[in-house]
C-alpha atoms as a PDB file:
ATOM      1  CA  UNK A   1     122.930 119.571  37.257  1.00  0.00           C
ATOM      2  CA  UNK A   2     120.461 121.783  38.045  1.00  0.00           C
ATOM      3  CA  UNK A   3     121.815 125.064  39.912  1.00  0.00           C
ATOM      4  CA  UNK A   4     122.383 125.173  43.473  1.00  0.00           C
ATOM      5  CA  UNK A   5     120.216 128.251  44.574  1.00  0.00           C
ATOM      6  CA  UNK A   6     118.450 129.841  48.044  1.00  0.00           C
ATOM      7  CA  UNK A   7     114.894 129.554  48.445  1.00  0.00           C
ATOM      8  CA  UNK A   8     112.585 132.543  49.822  1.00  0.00           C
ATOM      9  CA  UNK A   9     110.405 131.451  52.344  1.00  0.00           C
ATOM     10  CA  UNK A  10     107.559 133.458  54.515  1.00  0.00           C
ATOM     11  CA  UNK A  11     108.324 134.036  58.243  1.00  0.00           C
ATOM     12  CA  UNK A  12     106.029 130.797  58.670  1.00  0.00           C
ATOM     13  CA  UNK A  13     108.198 128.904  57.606  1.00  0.00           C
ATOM     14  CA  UNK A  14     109.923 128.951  61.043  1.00  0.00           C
ATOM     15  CA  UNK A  15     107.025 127.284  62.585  1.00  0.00           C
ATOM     16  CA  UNK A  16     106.960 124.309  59.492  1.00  0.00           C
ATOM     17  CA  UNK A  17     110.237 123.196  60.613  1.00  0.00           C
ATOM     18  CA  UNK A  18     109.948 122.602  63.664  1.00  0.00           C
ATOM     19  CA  UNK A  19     106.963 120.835  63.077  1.00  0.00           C
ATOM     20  CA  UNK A  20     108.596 118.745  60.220  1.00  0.00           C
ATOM     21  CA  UNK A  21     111.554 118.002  62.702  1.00  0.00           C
ATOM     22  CA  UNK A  22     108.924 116.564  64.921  1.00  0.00           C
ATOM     23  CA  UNK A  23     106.968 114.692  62.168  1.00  0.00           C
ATOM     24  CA  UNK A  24     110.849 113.575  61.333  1.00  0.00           C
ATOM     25  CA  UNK A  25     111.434 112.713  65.173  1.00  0.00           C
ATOM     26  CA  UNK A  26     108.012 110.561  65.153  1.00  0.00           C
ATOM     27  CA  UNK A  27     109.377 107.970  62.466  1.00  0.00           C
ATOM     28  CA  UNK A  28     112.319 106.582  64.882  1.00  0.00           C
ATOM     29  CA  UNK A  29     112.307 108.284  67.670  1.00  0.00           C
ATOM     30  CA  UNK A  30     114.516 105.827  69.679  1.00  0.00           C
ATOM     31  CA  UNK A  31     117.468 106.510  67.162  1.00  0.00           C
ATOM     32  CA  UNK A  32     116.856 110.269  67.507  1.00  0.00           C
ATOM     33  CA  UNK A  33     117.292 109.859  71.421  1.00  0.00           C
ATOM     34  CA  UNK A  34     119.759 107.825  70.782  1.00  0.00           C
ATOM     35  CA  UNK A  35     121.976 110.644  68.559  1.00  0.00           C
ATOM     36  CA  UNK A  36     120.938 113.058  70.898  1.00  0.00           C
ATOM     37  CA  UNK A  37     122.253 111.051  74.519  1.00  0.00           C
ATOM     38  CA  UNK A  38     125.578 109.966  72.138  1.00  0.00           C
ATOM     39  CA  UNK A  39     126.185 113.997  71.427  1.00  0.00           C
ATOM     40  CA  UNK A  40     125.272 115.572  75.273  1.00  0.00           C
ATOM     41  CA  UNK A  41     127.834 112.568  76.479  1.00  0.00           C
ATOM     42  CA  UNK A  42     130.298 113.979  73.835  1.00  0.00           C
ATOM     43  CA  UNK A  43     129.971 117.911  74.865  1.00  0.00           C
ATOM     44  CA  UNK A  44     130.307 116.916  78.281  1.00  0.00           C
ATOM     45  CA  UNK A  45     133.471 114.890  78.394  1.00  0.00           C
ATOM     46  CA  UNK A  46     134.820 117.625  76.317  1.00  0.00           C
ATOM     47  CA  UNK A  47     133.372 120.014  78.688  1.00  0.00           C
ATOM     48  CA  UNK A  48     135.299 118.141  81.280  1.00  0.00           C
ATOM     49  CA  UNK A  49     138.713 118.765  79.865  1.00  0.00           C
ATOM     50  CA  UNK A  50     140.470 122.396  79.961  1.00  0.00           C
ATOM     51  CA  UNK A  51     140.176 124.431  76.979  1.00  0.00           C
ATOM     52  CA  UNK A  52     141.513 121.158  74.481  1.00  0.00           C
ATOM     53  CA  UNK A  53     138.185 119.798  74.920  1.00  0.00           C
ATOM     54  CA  UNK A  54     136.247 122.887  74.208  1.00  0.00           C
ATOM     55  CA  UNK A  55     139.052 122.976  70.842  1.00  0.00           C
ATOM     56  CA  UNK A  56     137.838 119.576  69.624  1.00  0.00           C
ATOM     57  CA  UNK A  57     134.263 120.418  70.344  1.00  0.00           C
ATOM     58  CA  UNK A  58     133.913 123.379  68.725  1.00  0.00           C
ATOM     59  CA  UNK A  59     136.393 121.615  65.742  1.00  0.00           C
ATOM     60  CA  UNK A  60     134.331 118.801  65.433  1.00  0.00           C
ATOM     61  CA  UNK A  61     130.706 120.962  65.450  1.00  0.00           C
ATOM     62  CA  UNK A  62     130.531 120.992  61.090  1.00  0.00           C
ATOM     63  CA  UNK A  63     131.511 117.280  60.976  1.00  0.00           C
ATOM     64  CA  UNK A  64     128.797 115.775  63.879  1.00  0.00           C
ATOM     65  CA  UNK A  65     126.134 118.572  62.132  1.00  0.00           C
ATOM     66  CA  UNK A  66     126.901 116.635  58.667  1.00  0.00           C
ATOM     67  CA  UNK A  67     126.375 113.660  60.362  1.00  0.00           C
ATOM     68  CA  UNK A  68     122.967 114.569  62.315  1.00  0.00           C
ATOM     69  CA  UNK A  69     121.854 115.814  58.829  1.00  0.00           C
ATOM     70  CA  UNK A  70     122.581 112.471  57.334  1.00  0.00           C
ATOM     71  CA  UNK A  71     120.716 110.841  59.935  1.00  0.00           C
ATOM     72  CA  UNK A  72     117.685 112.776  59.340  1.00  0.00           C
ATOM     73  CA  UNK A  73     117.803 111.930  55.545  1.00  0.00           C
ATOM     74  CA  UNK A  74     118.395 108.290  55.988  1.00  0.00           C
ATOM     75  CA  UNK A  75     114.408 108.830  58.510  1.00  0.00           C
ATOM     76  CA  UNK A  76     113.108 111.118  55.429  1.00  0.00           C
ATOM     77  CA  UNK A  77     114.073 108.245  53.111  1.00  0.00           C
ATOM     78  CA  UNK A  78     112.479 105.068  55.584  1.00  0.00           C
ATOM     79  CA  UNK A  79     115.721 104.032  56.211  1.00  0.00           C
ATOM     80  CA  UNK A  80     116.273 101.951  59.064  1.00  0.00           C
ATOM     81  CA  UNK A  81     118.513 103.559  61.321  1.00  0.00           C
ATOM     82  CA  UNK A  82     121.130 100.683  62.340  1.00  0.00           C
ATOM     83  CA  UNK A  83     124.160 101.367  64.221  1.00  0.00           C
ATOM     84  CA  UNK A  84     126.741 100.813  61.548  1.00  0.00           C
ATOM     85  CA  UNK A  85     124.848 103.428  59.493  1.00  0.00           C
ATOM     86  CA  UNK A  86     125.722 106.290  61.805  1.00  0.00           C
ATOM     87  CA  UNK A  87     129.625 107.129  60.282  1.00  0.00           C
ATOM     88  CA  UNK A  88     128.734 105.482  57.353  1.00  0.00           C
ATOM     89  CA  UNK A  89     128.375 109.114  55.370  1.00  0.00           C
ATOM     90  CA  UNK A  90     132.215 109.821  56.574  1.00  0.00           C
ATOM     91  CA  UNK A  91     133.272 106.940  54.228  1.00  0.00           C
ATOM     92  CA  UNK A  92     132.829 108.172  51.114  1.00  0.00           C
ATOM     93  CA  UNK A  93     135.538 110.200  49.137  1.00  0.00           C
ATOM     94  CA  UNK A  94     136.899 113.411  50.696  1.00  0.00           C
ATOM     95  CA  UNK A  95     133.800 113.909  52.954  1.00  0.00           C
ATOM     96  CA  UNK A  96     136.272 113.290  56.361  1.00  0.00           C
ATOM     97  CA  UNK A  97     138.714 115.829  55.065  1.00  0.00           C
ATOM     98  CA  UNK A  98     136.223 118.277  54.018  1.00  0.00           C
ATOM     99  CA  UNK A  99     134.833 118.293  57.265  1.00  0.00           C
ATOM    100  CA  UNK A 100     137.357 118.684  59.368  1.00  0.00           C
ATOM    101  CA  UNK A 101     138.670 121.520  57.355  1.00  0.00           C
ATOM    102  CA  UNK A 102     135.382 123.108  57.332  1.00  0.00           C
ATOM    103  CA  UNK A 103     135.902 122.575  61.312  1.00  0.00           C
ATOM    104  CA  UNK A 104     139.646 124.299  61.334  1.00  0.00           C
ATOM    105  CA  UNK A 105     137.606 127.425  59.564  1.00  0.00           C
ATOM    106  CA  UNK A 106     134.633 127.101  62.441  1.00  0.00           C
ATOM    107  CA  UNK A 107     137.605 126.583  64.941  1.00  0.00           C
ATOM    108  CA  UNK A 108     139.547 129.807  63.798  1.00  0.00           C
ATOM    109  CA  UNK A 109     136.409 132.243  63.111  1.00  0.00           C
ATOM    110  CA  UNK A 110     135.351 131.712  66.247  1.00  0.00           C
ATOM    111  CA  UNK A 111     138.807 132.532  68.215  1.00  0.00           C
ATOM    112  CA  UNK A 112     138.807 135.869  66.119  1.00  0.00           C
ATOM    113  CA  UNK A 113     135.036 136.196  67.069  1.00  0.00           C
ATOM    114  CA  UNK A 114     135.833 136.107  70.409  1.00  0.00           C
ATOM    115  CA  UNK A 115     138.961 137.924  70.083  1.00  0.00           C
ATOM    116  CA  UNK A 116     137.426 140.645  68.552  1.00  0.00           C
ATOM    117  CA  UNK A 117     134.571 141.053  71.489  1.00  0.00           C
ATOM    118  CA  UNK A 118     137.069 141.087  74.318  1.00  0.00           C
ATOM    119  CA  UNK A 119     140.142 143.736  72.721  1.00  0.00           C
ATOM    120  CA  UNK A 120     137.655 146.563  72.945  1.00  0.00           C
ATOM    121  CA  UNK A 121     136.942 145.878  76.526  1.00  0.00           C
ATOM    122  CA  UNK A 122     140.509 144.592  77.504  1.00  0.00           C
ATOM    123  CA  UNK A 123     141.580 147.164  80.119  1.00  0.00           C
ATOM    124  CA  UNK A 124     138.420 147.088  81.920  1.00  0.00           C
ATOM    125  CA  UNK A 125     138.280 143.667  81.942  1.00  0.00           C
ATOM    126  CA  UNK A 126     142.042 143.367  83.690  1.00  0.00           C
ATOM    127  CA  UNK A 127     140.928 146.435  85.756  1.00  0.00           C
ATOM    128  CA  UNK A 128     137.752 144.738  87.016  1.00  0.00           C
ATOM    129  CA  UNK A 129     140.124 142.105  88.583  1.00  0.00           C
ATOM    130  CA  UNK A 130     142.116 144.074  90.553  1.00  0.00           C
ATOM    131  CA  UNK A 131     145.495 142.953  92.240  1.00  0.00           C
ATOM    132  CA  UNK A 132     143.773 141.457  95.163  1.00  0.00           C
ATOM    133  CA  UNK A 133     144.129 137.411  95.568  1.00  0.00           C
ATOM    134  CA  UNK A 134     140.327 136.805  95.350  1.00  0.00           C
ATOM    135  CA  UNK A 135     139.270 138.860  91.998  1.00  0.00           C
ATOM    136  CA  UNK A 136     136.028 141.377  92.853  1.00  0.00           C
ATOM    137  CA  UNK A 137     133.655 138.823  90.420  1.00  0.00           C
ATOM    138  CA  UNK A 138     130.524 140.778  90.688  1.00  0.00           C
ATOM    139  CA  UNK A 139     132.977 143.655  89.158  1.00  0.00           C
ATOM    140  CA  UNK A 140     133.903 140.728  86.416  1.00  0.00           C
ATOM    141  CA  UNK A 141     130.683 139.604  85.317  1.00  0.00           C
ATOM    142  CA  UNK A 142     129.490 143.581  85.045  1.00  0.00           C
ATOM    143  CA  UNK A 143     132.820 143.833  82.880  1.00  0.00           C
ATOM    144  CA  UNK A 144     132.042 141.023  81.000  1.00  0.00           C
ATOM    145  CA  UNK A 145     128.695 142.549  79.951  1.00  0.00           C
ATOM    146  CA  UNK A 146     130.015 144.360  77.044  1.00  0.00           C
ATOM    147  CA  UNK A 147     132.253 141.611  75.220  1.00  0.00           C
ATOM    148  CA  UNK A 148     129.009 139.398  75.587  1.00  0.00           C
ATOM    149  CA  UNK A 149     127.269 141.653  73.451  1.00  0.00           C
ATOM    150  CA  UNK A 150     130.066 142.086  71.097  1.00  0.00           C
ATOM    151  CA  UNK A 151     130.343 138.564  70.959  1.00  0.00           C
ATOM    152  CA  UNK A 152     126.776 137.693  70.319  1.00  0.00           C
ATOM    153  CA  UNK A 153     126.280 139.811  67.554  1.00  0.00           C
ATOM    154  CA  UNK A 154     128.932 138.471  65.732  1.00  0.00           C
ATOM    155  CA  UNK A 155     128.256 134.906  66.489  1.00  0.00           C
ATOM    156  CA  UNK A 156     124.843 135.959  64.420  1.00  0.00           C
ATOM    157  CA  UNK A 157     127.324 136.379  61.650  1.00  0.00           C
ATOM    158  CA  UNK A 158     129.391 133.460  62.442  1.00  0.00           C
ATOM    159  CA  UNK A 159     126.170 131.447  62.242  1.00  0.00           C
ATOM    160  CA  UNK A 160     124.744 132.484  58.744  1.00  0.00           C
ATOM    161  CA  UNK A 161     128.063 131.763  57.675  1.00  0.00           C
ATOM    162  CA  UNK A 162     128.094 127.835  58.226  1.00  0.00           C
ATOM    163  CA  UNK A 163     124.808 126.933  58.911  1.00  0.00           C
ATOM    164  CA  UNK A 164     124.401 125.606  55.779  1.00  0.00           C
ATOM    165  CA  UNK A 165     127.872 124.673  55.470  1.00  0.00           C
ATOM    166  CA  UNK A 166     127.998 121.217  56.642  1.00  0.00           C
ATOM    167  CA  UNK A 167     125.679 119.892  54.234  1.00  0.00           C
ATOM    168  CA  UNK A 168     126.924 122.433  51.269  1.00  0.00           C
ATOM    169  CA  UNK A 169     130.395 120.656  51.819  1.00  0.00           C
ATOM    170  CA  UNK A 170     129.298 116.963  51.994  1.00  0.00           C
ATOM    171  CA  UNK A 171     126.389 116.790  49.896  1.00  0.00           C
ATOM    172  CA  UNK A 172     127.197 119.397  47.377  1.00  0.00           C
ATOM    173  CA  UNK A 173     131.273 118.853  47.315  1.00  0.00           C
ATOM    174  CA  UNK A 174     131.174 123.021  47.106  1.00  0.00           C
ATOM    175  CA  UNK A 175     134.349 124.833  47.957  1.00  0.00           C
ATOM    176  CA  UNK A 176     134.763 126.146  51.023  1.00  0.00           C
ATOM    177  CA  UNK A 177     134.471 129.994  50.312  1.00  0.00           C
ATOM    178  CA  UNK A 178     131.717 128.746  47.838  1.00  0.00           C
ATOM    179  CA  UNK A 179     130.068 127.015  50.233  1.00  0.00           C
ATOM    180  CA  UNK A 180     130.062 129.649  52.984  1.00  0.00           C
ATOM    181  CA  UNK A 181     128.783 132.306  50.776  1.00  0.00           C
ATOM    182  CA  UNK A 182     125.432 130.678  49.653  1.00  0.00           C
ATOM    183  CA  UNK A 183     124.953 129.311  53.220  1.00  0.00           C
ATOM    184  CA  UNK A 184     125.570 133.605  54.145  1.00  0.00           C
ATOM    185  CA  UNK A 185     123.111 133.844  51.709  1.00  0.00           C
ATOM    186  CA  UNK A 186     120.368 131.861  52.124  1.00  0.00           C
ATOM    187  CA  UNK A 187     120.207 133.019  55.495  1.00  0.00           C
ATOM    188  CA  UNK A 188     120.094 136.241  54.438  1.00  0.00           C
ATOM    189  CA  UNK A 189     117.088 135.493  52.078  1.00  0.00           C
ATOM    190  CA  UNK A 190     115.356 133.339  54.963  1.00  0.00           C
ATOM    191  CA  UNK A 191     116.357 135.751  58.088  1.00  0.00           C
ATOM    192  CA  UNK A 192     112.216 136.073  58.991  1.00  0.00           C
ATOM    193  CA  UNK A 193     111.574 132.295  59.346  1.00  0.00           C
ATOM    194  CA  UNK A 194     114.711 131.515  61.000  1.00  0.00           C
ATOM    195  CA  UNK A 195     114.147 134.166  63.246  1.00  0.00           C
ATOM    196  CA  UNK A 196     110.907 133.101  63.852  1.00  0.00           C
ATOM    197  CA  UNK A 197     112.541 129.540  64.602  1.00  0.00           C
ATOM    198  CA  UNK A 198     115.253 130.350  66.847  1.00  0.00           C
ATOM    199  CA  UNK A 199     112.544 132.637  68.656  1.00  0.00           C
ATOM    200  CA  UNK A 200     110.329 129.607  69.060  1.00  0.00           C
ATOM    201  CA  UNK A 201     112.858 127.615  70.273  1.00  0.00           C
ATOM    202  CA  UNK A 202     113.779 129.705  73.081  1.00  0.00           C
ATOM    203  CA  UNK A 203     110.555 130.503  74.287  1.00  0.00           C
ATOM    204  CA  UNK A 204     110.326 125.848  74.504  1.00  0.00           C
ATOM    205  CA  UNK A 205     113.334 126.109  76.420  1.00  0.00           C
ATOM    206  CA  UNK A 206     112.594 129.208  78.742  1.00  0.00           C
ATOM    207  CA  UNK A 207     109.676 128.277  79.086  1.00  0.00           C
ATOM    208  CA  UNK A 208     110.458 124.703  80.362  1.00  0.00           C
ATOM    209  CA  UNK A 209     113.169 126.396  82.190  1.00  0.00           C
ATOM    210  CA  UNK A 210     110.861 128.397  83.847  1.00  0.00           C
ATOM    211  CA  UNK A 211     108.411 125.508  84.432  1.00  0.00           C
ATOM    212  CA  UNK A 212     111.165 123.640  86.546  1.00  0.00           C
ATOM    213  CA  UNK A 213     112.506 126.438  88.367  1.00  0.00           C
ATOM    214  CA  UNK A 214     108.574 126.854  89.436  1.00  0.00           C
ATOM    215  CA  UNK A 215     108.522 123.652  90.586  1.00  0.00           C
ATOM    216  CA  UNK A 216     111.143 124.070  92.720  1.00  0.00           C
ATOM    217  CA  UNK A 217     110.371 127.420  93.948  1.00  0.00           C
ATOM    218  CA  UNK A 218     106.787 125.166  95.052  1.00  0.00           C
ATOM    219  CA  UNK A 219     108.968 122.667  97.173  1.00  0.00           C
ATOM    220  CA  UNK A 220     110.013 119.944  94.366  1.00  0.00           C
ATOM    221  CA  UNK A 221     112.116 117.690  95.594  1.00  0.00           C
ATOM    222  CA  UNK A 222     115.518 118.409  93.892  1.00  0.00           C
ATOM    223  CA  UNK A 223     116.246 114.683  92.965  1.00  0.00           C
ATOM    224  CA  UNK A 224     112.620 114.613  91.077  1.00  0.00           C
ATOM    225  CA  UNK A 225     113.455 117.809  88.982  1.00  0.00           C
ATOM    226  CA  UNK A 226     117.154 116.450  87.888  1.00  0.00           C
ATOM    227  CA  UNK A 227     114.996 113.414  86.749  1.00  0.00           C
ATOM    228  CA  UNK A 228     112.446 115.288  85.104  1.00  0.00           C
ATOM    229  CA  UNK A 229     115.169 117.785  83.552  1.00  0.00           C
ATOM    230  CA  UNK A 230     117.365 115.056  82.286  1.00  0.00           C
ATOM    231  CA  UNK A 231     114.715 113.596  79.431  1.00  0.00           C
ATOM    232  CA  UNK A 232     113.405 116.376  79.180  1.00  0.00           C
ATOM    233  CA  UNK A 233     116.961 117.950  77.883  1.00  0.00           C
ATOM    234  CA  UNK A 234     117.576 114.843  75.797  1.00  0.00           C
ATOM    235  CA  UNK A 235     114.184 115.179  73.512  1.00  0.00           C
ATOM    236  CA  UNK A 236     114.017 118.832  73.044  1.00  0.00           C
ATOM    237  CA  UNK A 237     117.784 118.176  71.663  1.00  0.00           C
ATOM    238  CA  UNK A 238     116.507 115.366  69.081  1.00  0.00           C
ATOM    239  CA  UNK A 239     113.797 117.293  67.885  1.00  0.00           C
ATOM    240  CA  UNK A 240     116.112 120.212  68.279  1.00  0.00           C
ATOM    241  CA  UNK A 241     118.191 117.752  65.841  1.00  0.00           C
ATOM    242  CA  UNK A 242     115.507 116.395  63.728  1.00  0.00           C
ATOM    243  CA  UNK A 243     114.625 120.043  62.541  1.00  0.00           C
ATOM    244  CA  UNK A 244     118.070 120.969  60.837  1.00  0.00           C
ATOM    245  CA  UNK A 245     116.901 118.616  58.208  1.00  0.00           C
ATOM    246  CA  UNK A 246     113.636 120.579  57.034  1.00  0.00           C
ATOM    247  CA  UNK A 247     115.685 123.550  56.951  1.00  0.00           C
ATOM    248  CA  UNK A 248     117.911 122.598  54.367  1.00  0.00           C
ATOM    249  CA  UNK A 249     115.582 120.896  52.208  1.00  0.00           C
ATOM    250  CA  UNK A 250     112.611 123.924  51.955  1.00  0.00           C
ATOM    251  CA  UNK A 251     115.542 126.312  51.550  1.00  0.00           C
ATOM    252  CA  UNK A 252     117.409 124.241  48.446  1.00  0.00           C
ATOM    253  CA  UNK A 253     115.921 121.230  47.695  1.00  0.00           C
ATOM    254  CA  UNK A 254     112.065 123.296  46.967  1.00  0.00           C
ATOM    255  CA  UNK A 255     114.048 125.777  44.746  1.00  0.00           C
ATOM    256  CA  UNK A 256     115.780 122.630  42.838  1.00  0.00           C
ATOM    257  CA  UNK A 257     112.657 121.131  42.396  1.00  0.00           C
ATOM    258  CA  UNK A 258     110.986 124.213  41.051  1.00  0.00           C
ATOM    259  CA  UNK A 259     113.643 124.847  38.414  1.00  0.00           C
ATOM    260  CA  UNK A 260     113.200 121.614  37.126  1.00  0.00           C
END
């Protein structure tokens, strides 16, 4: 077998997966939509249900990843996307188990994460809400400011650690630790292009953000922009969806190929 190994790619690189995720998204787009209504329905029952749905959400993130990943292979590949294909990659050997304990790890580094962001900022977050029986919540969210920060730069960390993950785990059978070290590391050696892609991503979504809230600010009716909003939401996440796929492949796959 040849070895498993990290790609370098150019900053540009960014900007090629996205556009492979959307040459990905063009092959069956109605499955793609399809993924992407099934998942936002998921998140927001979850969403719906004190803190035991955000648990299972945030446990279950590696295992619907794997299977979003497999999805996108099965379009690389011409494969018909039928419905019984969806959970058909959770069949084979050890891939169910895998996942769910890459999810317990996902589930427990991100309670210290956040753990970590808040101690530092604990008494001024309990002093912020006074003794009063309505809490002072412009004094909250100011207080808040600081474990935010905290937070999201070691969510950056979190990230590189199980991005790759996912597919590592299932594809790869890698160990755990194994596994979360060359994902660390490939996203090390790509930290340009993926910066470049999570920057181009948010500029599509601010900027749509800021499209609608123009609209509105222009006299919109309200019901027309939730209508607008809703597809809107559901094919930025497919292609959103669609380009985890390219990632993985230019990353491994190209350096496979080239040792070869």
């Amino acid at each position: 077998m040849t070895p498993l190994q990290a790609a370098i790619l150019p900053p540009s690189a960014g900007w090629v997966w996205i556009i492979q995720g959307y040459q990905l998204f063009r092959r069956q787009p109605m499955a793609m939509l399809f993924w992407s209504i099934a998942t936002s329905f998921f998140i927001n029952i979850g969403a719906l249900i004190p803190v035991l749905g955000q648990t299972v959400l945030v446990l279950l993130t590696p295992l619907l990843t794997f299977l979003t990943l497999c999805a996108c292979r099965n379009l690389d590949e011409g494969v018909r996307m039928a419905p019984g294909l969806w959970l058909q990659p959770l069949q084979a050997p050890g891939v169910t188990g895998a996942q769910i304990r890459l999810g317990l790890a996902y589930l427990g580094c991100s309670f210290l994460t956040a753990l970590a962001a808040v101690l530092p900022f604990l008494s001024s977050l309990l002093g912020s809400l006074g003794t009063a029986d309505q809490p002072d919540y412009a004094a909250l969210a100011q207080a808040m400011q600081g474990p935010m920060i905290v937070f999201g730069i070691f969510y950056v960390l979190l990230s590189a650690l199980f991005w790759h993950t996912p597919a590592l785990v299932g594809w790869h059978a890698l160990p755990l630790r194994r596994a979360l070290f060359y994902s660390m590391v490939a996203c090390w050696r790509n930290k340009y292009p993926i910066l470049v892609y999570v920057a181009s991503w948010a500029a599509v979504f601010f900027g749509l953000r800021g499209l609608l809230d123009g609209l509105a600010a222009a006299g919109t009716s309200t019901v027309l922009l939730t209508w607008l909003s809703q597809p809107l939401d559901i094919v930025i996440t497919a292609l959103l969806y669609c380009s985890f796929y390219p990632i993985y492949t230019t990353i491994f796959r190209a350096r496979q190929a080239a040792s070869t």
